[in-house]
PDB file of N, CA and C in Angstrom:
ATOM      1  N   UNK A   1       5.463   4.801  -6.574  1.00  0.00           N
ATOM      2  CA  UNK A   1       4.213   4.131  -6.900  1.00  0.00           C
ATOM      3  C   UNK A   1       3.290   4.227  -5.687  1.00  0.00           C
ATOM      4  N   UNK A   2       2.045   4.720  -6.056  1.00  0.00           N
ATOM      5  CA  UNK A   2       0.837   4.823  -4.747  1.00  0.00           C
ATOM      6  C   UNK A   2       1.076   3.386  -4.360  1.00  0.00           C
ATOM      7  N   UNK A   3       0.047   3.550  -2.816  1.00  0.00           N
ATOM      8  CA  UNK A   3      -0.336   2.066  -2.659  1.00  0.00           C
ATOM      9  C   UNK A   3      -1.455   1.477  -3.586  1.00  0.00           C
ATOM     10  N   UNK A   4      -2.448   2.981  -3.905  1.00  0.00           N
ATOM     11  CA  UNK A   4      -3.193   1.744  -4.934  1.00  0.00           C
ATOM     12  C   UNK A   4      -2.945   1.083  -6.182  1.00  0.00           C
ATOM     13  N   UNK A   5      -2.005   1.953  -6.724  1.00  0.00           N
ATOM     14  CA  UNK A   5      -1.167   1.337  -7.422  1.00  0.00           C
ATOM     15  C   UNK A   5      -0.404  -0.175  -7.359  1.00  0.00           C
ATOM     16  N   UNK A   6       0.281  -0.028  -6.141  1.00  0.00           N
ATOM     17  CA  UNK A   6       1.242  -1.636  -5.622  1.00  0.00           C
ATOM     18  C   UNK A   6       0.041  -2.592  -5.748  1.00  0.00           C
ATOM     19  N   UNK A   7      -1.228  -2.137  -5.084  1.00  0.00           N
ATOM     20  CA  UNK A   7      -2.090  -3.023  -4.624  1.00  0.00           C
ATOM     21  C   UNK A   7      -2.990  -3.766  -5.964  1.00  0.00           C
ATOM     22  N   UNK A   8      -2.743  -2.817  -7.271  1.00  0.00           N
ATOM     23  CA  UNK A   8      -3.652  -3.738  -8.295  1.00  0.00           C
ATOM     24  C   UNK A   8      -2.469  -4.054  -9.218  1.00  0.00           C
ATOM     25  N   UNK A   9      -1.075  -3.511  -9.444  1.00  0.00           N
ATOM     26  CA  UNK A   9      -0.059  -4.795  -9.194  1.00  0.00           C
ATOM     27  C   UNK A   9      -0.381  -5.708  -8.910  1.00  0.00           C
ATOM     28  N   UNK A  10      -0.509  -6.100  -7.593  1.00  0.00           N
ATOM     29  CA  UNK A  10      -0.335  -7.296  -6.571  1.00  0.00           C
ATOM     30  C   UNK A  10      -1.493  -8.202  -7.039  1.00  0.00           C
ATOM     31  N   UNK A  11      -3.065  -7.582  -7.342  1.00  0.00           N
ATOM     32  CA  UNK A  11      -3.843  -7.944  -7.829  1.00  0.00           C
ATOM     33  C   UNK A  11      -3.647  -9.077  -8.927  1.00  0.00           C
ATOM     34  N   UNK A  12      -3.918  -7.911 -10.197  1.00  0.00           N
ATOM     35  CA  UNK A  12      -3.539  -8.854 -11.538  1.00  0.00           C
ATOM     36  C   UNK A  12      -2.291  -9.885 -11.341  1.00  0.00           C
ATOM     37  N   UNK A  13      -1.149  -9.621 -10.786  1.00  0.00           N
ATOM     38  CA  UNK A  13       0.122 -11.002 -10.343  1.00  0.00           C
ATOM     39  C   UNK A  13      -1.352 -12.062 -10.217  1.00  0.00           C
ATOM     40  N   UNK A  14      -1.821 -11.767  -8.982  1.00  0.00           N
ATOM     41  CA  UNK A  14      -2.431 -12.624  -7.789  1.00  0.00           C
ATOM     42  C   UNK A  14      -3.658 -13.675  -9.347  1.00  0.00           C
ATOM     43  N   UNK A  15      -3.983 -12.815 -10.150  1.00  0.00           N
ATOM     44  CA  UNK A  15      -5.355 -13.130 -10.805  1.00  0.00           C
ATOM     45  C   UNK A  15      -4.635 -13.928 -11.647  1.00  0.00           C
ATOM     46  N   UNK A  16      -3.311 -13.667 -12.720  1.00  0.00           N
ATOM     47  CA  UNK A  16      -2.738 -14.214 -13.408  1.00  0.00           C
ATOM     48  C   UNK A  16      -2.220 -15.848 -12.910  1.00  0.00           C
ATOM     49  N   UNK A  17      -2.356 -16.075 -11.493  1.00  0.00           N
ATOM     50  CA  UNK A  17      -1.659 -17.229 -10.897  1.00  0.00           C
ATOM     51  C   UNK A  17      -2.887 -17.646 -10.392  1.00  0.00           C
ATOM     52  N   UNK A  18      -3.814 -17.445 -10.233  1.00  0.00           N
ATOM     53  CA  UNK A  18      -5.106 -18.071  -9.540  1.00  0.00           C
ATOM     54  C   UNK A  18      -6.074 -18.960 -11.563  1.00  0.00           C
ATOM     55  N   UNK A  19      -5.461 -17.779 -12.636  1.00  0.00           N
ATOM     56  CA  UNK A  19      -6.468 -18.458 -13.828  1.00  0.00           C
ATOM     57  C   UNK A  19      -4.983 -19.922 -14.120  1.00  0.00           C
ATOM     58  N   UNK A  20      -3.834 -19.960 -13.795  1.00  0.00           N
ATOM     59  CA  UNK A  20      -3.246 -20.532 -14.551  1.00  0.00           C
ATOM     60  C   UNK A  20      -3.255 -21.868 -13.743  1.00  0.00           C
ATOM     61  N   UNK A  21      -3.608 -21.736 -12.388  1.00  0.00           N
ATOM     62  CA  UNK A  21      -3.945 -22.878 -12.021  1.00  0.00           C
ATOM     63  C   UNK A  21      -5.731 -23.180 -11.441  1.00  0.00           C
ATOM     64  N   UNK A  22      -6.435 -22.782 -12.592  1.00  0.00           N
ATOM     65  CA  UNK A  22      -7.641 -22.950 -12.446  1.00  0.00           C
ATOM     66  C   UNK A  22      -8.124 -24.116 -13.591  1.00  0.00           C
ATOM     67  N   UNK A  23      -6.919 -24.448 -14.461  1.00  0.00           N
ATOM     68  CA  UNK A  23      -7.144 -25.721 -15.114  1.00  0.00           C
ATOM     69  C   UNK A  23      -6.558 -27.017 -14.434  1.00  0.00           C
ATOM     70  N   UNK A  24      -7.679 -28.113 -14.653  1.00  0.00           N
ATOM     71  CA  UNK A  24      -7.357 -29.209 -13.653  1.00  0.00           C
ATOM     72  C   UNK A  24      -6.144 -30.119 -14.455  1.00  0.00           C
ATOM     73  N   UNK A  25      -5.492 -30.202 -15.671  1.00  0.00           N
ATOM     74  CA  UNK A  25      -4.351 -30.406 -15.962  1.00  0.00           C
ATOM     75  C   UNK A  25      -3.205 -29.610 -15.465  1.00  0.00           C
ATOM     76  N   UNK A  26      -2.847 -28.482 -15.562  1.00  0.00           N
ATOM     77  CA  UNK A  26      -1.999 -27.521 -15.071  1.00  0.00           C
ATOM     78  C   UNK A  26      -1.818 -27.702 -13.548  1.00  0.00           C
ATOM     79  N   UNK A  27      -3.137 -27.755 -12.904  1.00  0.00           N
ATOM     80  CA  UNK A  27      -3.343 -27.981 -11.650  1.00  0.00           C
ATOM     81  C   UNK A  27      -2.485 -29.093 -10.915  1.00  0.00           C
ATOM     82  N   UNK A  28      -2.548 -30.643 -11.964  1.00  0.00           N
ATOM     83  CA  UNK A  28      -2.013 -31.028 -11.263  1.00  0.00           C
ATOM     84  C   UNK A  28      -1.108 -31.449 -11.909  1.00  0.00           C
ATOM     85  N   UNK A  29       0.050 -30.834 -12.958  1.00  0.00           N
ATOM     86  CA  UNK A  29       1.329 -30.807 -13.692  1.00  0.00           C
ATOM     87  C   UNK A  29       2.499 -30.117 -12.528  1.00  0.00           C
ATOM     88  N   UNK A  30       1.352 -29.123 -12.213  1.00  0.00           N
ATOM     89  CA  UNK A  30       2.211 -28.146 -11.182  1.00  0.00           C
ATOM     90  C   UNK A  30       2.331 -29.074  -9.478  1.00  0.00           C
ATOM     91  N   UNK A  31       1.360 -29.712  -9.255  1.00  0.00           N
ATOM     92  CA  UNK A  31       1.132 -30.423  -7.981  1.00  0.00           C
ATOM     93  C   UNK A  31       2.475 -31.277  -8.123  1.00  0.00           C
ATOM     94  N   UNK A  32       2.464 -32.346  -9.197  1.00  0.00           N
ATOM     95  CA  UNK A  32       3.992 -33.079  -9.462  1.00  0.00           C
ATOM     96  C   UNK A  32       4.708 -32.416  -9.576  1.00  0.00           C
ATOM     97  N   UNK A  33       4.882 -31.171  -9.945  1.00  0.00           N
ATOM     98  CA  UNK A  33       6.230 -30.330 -10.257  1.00  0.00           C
ATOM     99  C   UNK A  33       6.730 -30.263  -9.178  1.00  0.00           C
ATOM    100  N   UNK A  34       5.801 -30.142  -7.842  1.00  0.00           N
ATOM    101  CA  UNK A  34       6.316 -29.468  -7.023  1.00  0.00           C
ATOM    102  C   UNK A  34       7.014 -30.791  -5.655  1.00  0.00           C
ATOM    103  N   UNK A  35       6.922 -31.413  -6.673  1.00  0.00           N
ATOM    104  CA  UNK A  35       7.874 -32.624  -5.628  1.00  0.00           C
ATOM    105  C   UNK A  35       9.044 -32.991  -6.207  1.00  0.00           C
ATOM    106  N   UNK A  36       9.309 -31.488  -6.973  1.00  0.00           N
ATOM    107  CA  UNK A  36      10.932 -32.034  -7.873  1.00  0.00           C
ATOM    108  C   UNK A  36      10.637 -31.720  -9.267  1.00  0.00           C
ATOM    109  N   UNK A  37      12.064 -32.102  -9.712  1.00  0.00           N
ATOM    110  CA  UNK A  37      12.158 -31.891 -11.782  1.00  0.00           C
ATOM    111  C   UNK A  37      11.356 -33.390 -12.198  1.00  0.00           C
ATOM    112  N   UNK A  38      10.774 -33.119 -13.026  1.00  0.00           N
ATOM    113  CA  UNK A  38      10.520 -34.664 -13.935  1.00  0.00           C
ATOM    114  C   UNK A  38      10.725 -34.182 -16.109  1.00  0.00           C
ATOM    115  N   UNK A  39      11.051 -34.477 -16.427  1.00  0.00           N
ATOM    116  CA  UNK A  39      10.671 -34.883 -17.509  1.00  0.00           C
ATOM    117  C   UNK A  39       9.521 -35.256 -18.497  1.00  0.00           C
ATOM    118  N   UNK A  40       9.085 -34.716 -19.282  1.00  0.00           N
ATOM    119  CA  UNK A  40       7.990 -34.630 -20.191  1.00  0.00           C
ATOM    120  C   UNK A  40       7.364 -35.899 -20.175  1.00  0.00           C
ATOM    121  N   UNK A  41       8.002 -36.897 -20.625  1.00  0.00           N
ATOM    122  CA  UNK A  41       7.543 -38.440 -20.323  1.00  0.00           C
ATOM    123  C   UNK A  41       7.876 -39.258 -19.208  1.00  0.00           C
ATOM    124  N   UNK A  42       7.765 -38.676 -17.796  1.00  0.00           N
ATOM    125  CA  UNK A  42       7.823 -39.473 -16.523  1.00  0.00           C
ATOM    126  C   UNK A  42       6.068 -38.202 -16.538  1.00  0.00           C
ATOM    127  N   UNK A  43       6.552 -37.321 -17.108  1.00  0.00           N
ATOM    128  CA  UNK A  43       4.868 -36.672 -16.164  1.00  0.00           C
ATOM    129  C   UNK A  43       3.674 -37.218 -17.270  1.00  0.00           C
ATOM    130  N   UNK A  44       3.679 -37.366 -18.448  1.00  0.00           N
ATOM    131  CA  UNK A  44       2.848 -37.756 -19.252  1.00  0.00           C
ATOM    132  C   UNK A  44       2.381 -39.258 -18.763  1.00  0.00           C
ATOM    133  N   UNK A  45       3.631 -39.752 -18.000  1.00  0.00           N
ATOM    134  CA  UNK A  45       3.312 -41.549 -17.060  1.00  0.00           C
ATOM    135  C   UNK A  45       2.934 -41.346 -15.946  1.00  0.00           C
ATOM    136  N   UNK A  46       2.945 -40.841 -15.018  1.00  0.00           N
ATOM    137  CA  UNK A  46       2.847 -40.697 -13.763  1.00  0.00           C
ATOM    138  C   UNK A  46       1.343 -39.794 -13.475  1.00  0.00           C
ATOM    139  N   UNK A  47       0.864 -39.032 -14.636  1.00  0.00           N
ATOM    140  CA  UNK A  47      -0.213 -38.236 -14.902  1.00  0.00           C
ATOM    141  C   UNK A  47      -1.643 -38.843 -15.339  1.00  0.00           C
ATOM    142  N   UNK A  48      -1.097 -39.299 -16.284  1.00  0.00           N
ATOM    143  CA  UNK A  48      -2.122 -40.010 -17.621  1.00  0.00           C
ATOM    144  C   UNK A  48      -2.660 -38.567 -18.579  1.00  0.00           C
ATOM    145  N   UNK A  49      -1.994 -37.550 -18.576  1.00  0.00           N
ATOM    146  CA  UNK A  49      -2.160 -36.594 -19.338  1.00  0.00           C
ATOM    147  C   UNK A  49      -0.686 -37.000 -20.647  1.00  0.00           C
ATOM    148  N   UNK A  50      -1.850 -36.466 -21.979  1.00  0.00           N
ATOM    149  CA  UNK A  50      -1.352 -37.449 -23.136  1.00  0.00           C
ATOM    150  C   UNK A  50      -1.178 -35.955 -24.233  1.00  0.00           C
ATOM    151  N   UNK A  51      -0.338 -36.209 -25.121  1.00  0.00           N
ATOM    152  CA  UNK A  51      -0.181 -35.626 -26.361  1.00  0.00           C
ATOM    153  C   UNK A  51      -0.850 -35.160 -26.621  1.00  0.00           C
ATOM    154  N   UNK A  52      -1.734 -33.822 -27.505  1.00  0.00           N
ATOM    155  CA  UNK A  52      -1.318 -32.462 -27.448  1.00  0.00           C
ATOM    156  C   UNK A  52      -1.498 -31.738 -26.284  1.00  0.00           C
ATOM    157  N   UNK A  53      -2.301 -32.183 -25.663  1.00  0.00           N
ATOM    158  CA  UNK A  53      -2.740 -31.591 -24.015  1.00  0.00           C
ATOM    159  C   UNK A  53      -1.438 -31.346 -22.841  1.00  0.00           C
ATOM    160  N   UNK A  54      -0.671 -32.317 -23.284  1.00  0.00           N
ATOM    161  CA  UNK A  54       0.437 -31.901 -21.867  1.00  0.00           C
ATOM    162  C   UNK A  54       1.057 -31.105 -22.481  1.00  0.00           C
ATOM    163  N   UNK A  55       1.955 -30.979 -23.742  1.00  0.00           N
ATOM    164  CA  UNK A  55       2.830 -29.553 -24.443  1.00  0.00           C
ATOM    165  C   UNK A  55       2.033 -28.554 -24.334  1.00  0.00           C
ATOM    166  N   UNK A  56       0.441 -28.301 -24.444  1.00  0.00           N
ATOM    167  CA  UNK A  56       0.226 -27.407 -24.348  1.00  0.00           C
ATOM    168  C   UNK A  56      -0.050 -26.414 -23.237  1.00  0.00           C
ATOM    169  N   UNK A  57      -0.888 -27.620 -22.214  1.00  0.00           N
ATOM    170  CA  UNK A  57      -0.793 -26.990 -20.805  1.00  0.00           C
ATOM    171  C   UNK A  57       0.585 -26.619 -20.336  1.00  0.00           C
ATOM    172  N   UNK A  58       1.661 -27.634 -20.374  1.00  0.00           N
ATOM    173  CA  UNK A  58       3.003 -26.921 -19.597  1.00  0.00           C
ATOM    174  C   UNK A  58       3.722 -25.796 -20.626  1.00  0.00           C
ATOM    175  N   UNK A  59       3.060 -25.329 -21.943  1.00  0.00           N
ATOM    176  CA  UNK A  59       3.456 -24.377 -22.463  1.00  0.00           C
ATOM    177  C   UNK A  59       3.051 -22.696 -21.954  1.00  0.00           C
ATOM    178  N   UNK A  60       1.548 -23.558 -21.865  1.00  0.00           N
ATOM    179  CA  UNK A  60       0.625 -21.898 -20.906  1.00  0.00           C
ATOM    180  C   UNK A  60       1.343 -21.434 -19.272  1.00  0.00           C
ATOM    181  N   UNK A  61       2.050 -23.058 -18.398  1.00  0.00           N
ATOM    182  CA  UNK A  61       2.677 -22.782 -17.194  1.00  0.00           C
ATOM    183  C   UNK A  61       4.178 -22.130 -18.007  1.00  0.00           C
ATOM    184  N   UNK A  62       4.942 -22.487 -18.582  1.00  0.00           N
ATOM    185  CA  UNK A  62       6.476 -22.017 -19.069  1.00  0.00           C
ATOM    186  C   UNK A  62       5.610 -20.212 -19.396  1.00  0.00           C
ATOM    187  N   UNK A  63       4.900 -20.438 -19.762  1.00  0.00           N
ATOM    188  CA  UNK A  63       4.256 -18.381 -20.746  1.00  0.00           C
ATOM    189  C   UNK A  63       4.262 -17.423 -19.586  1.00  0.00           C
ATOM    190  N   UNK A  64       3.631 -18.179 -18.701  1.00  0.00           N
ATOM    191  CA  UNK A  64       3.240 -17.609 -17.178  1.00  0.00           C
ATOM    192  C   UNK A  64       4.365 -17.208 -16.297  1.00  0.00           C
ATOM    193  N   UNK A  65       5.688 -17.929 -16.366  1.00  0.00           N
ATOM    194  CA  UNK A  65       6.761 -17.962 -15.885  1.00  0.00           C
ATOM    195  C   UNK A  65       6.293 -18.680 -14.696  1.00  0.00           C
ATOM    196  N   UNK A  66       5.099 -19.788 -14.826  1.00  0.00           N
ATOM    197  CA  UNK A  66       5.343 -20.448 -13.639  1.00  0.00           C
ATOM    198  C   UNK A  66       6.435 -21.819 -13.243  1.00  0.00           C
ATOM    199  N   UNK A  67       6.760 -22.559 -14.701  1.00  0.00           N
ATOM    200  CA  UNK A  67       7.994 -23.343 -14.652  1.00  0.00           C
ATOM    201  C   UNK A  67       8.905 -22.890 -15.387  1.00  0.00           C
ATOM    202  N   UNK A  68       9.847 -23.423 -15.547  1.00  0.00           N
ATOM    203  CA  UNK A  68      11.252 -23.612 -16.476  1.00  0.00           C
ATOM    204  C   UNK A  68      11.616 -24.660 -16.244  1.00  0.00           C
ATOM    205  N   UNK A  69      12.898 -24.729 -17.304  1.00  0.00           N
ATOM    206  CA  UNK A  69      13.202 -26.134 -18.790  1.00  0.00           C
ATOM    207  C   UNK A  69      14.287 -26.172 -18.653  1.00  0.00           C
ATOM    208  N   UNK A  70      14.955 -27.386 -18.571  1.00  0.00           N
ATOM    209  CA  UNK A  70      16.195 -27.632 -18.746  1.00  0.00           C
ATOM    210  C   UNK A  70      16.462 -29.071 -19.930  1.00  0.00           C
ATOM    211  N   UNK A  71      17.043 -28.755 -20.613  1.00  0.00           N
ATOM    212  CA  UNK A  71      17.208 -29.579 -21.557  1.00  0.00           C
ATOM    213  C   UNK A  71      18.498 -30.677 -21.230  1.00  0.00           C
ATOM    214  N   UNK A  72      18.215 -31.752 -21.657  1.00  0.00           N
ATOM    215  CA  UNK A  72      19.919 -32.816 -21.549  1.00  0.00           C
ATOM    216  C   UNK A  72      19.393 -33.971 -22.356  1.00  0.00           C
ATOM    217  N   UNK A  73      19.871 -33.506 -23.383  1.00  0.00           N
ATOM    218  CA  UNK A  73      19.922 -34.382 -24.935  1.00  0.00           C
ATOM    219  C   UNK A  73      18.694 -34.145 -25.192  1.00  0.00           C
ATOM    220  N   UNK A  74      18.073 -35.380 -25.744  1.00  0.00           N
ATOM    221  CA  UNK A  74      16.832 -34.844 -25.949  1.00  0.00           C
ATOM    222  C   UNK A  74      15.759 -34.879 -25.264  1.00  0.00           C
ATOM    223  N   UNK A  75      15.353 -34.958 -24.015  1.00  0.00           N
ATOM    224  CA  UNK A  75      15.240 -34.876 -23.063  1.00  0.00           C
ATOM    225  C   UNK A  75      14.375 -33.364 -22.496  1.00  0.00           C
ATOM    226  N   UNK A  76      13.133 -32.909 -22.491  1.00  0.00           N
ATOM    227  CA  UNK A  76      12.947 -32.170 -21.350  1.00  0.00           C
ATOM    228  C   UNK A  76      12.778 -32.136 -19.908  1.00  0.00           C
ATOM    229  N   UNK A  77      13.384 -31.415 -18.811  1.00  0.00           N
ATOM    230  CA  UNK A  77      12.802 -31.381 -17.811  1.00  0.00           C
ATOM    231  C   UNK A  77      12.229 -30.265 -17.494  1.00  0.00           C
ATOM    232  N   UNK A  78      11.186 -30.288 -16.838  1.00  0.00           N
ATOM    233  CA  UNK A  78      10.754 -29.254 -15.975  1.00  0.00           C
ATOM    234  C   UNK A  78      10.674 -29.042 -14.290  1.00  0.00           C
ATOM    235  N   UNK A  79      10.608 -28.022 -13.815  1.00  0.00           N
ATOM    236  CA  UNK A  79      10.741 -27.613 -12.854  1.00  0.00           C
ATOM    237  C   UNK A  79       9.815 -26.646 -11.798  1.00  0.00           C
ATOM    238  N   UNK A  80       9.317 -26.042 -10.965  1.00  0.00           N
ATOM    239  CA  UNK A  80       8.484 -25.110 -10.740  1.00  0.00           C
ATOM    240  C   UNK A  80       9.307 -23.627 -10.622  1.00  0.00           C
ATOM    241  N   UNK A  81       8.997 -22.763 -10.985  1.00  0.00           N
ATOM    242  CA  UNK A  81       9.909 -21.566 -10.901  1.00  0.00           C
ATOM    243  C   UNK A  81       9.495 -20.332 -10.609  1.00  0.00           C
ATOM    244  N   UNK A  82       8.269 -20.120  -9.829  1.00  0.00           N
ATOM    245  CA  UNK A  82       7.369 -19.435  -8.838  1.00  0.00           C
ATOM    246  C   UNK A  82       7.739 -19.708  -7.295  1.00  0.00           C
ATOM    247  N   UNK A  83       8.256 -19.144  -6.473  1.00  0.00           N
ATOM    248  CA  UNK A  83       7.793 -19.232  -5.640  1.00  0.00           C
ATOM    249  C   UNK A  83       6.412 -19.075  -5.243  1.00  0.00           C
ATOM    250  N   UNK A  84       5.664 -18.256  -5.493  1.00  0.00           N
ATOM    251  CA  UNK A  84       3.999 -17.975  -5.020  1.00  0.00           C
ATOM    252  C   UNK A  84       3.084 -19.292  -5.677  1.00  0.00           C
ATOM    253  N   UNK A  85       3.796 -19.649  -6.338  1.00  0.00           N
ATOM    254  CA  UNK A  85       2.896 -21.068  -7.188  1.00  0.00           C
ATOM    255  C   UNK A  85       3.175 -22.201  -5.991  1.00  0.00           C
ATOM    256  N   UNK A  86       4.517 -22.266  -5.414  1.00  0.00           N
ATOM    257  CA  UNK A  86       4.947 -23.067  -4.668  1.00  0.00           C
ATOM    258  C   UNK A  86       4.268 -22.820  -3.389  1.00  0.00           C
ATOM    259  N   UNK A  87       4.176 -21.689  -2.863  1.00  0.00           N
ATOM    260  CA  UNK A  87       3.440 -21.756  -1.693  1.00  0.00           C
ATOM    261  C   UNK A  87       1.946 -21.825  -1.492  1.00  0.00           C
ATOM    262  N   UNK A  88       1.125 -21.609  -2.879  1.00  0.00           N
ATOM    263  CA  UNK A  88      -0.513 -21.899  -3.130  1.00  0.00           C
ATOM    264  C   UNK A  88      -0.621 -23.329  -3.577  1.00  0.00           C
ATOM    265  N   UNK A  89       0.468 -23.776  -3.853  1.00  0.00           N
ATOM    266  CA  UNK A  89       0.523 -25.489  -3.687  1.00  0.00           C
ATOM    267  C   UNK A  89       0.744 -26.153  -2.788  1.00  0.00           C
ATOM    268  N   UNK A  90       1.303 -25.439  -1.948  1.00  0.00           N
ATOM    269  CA  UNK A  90       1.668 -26.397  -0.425  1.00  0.00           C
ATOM    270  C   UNK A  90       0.117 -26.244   0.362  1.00  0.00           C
ATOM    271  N   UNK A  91      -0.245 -25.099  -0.191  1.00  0.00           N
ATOM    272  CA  UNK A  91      -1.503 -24.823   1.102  1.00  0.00           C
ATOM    273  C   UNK A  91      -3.066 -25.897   0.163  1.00  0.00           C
ATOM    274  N   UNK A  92      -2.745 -25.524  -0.975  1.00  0.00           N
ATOM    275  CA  UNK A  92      -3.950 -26.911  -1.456  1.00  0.00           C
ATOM    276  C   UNK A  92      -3.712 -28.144  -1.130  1.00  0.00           C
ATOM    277  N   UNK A  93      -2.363 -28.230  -1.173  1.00  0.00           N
ATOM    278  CA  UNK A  93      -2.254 -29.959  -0.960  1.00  0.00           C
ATOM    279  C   UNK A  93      -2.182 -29.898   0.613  1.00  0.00           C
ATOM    280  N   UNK A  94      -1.948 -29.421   1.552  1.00  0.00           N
ATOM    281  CA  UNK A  94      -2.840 -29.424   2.995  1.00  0.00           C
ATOM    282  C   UNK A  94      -4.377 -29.446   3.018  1.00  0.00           C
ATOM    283  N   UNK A  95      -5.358 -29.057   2.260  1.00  0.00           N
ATOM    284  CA  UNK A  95      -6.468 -28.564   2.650  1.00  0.00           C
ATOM    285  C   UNK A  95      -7.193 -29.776   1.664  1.00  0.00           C
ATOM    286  N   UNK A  96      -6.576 -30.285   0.470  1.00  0.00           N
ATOM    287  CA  UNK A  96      -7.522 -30.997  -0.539  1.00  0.00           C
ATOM    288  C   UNK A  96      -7.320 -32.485  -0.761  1.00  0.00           C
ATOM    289  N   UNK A  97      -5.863 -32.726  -0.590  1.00  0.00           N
ATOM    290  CA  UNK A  97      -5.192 -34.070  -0.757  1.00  0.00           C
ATOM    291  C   UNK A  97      -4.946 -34.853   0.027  1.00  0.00           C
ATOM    292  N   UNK A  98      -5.347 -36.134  -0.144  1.00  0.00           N
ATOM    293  CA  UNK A  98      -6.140 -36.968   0.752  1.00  0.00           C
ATOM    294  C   UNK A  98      -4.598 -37.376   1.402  1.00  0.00           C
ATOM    295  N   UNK A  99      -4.885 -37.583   2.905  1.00  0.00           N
ATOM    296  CA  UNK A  99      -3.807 -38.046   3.360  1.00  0.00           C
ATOM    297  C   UNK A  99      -3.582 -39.459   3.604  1.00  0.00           C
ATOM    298  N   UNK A 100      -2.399 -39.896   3.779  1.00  0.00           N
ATOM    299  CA  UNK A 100      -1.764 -41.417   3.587  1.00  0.00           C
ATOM    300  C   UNK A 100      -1.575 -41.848   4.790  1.00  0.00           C
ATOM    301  N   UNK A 101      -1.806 -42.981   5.014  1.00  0.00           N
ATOM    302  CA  UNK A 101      -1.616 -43.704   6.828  1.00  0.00           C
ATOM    303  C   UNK A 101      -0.685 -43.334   7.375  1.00  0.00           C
ATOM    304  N   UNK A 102       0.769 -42.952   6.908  1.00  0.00           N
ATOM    305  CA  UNK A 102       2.063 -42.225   7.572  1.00  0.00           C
ATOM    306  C   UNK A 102       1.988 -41.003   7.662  1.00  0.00           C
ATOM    307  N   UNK A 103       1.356 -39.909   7.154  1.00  0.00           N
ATOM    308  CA  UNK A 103       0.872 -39.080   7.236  1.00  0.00           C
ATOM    309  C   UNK A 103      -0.526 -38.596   8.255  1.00  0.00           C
ATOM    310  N   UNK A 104      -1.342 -39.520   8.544  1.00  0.00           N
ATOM    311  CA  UNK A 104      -2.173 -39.565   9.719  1.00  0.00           C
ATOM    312  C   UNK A 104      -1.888 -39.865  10.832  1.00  0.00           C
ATOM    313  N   UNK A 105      -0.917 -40.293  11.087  1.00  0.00           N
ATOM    314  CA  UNK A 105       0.181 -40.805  12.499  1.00  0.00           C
ATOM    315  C   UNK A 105       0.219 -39.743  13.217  1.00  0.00           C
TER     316      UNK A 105
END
């Protein structure tokens, strides 16, 4: 494979992960994801994102292969399953998210 080849590879990856977190639900489904597994209804509580909107946004992140699912009874959890999602989340939540008095120390 040329390099210009690798390089619009690398591109479209890069474009496909920049539109999927260019929605501000997804945006921040993935922000909680990324402090661990939760469950469909700890993130629908902890969110305030509600019925049909959260199945569908974490359906467009599962399409993307940016999370995965683990089931136990009836029960979903999710997970983040990108690394590159994981590391464009660490660098927003440095640059955008407000920091906490233990954190300003």
């Amino acid at each position: 494979m040329s390099q210009l080849a690798q390089m619009q590879e690398a591109a479209g990856e890069a474009v496909s992960l920049l539109k999927a977190l260019s929605h501000p639900d997804r945006l921040i489904l993935l922000c909680q994801l990324s402090q661990g597994e939760f469950c469909v209804g700890e993130l629908e509580e902890n969110l305030d994102i509600h019925q049909p909107s959260l199945s569908q946004q974490l359906g467009i992140l599962r399409q993307e292969g940016l999370v995965e699912t683990r089931r136990d009874g009836k029960q979903m959890y999710y997970r983040i399953a990108s690394d590159n999602a994981l590391a464009i989340l660490q660098i927003l939540y440095s640059r955008f998210c407000p920091k906490t008095d233990e954190e300003s120390v």
